[in-house]
Protein backbone atom coordinates (compact mmCIF):
# COMPACT_ATOMS: atom_id res chain seq x y z
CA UNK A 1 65.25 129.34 87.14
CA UNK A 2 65.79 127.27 83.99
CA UNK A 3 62.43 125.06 83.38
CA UNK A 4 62.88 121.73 82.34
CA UNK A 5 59.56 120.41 79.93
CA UNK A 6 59.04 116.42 80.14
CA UNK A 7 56.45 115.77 76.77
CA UNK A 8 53.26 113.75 78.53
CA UNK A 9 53.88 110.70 76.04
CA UNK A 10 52.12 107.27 77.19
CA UNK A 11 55.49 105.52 78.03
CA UNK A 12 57.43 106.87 81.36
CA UNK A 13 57.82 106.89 84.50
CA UNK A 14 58.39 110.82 84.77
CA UNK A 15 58.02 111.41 88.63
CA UNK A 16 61.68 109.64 89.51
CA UNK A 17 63.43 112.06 86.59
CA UNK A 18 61.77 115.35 87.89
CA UNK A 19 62.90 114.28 91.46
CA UNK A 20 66.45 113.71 90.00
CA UNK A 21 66.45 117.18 88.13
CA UNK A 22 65.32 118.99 91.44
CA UNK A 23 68.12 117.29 93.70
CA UNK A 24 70.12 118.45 90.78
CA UNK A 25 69.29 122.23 91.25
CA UNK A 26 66.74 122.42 88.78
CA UNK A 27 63.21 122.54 88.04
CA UNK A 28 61.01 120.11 85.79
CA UNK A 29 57.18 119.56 85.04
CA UNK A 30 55.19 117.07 82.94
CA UNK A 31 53.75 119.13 80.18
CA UNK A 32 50.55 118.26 79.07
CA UNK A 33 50.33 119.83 74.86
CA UNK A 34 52.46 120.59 72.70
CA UNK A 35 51.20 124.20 72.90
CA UNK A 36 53.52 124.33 76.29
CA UNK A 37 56.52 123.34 75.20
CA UNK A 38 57.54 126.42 73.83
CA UNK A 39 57.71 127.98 77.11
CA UNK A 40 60.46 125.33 78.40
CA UNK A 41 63.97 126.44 78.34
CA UNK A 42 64.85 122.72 77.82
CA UNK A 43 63.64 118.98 77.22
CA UNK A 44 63.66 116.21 78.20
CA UNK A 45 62.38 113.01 76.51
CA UNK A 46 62.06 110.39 79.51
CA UNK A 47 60.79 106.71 78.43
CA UNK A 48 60.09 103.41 79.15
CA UNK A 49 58.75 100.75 76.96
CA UNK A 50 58.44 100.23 73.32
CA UNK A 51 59.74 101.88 70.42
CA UNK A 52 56.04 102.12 68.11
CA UNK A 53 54.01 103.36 71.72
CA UNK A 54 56.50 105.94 71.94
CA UNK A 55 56.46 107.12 68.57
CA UNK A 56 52.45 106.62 68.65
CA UNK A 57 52.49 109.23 71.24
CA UNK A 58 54.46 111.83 69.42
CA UNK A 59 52.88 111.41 66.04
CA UNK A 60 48.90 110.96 67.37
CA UNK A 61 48.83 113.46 69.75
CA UNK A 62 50.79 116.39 67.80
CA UNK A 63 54.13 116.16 69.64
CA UNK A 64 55.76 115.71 66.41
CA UNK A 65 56.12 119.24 64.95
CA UNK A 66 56.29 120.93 68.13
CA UNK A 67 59.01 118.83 68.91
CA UNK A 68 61.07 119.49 65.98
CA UNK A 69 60.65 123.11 66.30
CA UNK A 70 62.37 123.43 69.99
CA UNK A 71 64.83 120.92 68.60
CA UNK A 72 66.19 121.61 65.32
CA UNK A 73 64.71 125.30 64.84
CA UNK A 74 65.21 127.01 67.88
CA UNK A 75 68.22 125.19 68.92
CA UNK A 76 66.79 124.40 72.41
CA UNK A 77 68.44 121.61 74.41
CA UNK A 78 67.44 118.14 74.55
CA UNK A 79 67.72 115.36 76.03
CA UNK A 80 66.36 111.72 75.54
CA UNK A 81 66.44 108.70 78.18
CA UNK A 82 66.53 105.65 77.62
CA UNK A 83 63.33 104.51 74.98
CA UNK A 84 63.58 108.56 74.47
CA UNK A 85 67.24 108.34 73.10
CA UNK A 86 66.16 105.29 70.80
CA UNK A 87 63.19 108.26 69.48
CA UNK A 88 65.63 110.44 68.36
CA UNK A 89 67.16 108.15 65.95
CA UNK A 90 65.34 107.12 62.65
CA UNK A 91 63.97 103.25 62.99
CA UNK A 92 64.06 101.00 64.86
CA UNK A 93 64.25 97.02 64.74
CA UNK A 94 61.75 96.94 67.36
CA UNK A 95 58.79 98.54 65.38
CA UNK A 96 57.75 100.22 62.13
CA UNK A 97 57.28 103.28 62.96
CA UNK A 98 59.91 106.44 61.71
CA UNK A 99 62.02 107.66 64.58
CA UNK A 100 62.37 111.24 64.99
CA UNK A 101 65.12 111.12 62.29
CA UNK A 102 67.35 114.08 64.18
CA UNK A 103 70.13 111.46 65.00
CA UNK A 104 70.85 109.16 61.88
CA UNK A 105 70.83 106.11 63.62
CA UNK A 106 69.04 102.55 63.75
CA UNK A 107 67.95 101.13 66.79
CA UNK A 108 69.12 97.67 66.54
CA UNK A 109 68.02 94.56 69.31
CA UNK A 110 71.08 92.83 71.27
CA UNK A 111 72.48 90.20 68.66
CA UNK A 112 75.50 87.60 69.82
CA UNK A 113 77.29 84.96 68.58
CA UNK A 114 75.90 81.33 68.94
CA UNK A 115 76.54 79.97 72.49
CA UNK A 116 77.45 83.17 73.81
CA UNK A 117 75.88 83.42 76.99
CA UNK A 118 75.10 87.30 77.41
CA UNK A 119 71.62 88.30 79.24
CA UNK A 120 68.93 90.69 77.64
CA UNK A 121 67.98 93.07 78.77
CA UNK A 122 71.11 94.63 79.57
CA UNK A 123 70.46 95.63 83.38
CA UNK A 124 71.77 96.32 85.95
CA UNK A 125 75.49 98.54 86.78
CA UNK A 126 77.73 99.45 83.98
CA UNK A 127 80.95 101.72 82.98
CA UNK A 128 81.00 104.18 80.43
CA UNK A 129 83.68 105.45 78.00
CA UNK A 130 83.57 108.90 77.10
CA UNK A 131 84.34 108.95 73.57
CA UNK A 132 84.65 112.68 72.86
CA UNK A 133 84.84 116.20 74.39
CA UNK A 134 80.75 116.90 75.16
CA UNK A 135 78.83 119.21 77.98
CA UNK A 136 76.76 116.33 79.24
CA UNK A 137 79.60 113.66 80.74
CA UNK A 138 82.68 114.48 81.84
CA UNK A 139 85.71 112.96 80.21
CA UNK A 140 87.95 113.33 83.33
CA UNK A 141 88.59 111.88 86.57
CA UNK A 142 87.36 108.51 88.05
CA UNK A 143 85.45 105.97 86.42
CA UNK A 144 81.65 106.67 85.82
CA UNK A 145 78.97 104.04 86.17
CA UNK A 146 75.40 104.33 85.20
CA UNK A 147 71.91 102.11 85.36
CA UNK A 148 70.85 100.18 82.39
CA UNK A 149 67.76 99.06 81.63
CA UNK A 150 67.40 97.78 77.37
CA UNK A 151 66.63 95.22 75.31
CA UNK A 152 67.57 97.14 72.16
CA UNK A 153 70.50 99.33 71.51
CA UNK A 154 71.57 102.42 68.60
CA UNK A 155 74.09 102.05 65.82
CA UNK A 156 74.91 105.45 65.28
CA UNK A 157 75.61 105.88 61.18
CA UNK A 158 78.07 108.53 61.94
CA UNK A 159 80.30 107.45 64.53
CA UNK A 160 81.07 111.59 65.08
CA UNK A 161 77.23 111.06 67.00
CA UNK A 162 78.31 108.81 69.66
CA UNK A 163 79.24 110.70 72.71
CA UNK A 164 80.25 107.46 74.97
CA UNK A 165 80.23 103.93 74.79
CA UNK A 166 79.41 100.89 77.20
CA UNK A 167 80.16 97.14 76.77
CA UNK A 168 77.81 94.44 77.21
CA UNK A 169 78.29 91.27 74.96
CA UNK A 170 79.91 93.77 72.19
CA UNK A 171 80.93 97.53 72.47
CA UNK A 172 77.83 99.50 71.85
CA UNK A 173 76.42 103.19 72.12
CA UNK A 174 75.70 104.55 75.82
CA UNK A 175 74.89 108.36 74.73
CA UNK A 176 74.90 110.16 71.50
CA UNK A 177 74.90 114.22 71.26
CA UNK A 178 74.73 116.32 67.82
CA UNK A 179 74.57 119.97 69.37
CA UNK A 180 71.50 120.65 70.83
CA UNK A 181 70.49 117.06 70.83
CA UNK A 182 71.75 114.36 73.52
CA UNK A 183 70.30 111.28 74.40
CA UNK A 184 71.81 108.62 77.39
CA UNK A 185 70.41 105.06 77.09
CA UNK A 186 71.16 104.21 80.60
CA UNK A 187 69.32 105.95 83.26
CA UNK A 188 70.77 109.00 85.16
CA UNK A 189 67.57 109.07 87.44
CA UNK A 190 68.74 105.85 88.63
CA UNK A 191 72.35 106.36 89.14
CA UNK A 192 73.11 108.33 92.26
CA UNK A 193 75.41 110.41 92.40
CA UNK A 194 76.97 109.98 88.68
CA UNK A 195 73.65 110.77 87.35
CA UNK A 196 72.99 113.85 89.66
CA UNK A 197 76.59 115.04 87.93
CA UNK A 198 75.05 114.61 84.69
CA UNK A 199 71.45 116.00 85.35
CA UNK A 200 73.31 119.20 86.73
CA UNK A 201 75.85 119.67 83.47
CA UNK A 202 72.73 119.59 81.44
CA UNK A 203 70.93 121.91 83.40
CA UNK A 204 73.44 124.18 83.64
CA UNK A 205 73.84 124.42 79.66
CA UNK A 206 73.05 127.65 77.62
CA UNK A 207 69.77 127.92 76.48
């Protein structure tokens, strides 16, 4: 069976994502080093919380290099959620640290017009729009809705990055993929049976 590696990085809440991968068909664990990450098939990035504690955790603790290895070297799937999307991108407006730089993208907080009456965080039910052919989310059929939990949201630079869209306030970026990379900003561990659908198409994937 295809093992799933979840970095140990100070900012998630990793036990509801490995349930959601197993009632998907697949198996996950935490991993403790970067030393184990190599013997993953695939990744996932699961996080909660700010962008700089995020990034602190990656850079202090040696995630960093490993990280780009399975990514951009051997190819390996990824996958970010939520604050672990945000890490793929370069900066964000939320701290100072770099991003991970493989998506060239800024992380930009929720900005509307005066008197515009929009709540942040954006939580809470929303509906996606696919935005172009991908293995992650299906582009056919019914509706899809996913869980959203954010304060802060990505402007991808090259809109060929953005793999599906959501609208709260303004159109804005709900999942970017460039190959091996994907990241979802909404929550499939929290969003039943669409993000079972999605956990499964991403386990499923060629390693």
């Amino acid at each position: 069976m295809t093992t799933i590696g979840i970095p140990n990085l100070p900012c998630g809440n990793f036990s509801s994502v490995i349930k959601m991968v197993e009632k998907s068909g697949g198996e996950a664990r935490v991993i403790a080093t970067p030393a184990e990450i190599g013997s993953c098939s695939k990744v996932i990035l699961a996080g909660v919380g700010a962008f700089d504690a995020g990034m602190s955790g990656i850079l202090n603790q040696g995630w960093k290099e490993a990280l780009d290895e399975v990514a951009l070297h051997q190819r390996k799937p990824i996958l970010g959620i939520c604050l672990g999307m945000q890490l793929l991108c370069t900066r964000s407006e939320e701290g100072v640290l770099p991003g991970l730089g493989w998506i060239n993208a800024d992380v930009r907080k929720f900005c509307f017009e005066d008197g515009e009456s929009v709540k942040v965080p954006h939580m809470g039910w929303n509906t996606v729009r696919v935005m172009k052919e991908n293995p992650l989310i299906s582009d056919r059929g019914a509706e899809q809705r996913y869980y959203f939990v954010h304060s802060y949201h990505v402007d991808c630079s090259d809109v060929s990055d953005v793999l599906a869209t959501t609208h709260h306030g303004y159109d804005l970026t709900a999942a970017v993929s460039r190959g091996n990379i994907m990241g979802v900003q909404f929550h499939p561990e929290k969003s039943h049976r669409f993000g079972m659908a999605l956990m499964k198409r991403f386990i499923d994937l060629p390693c």
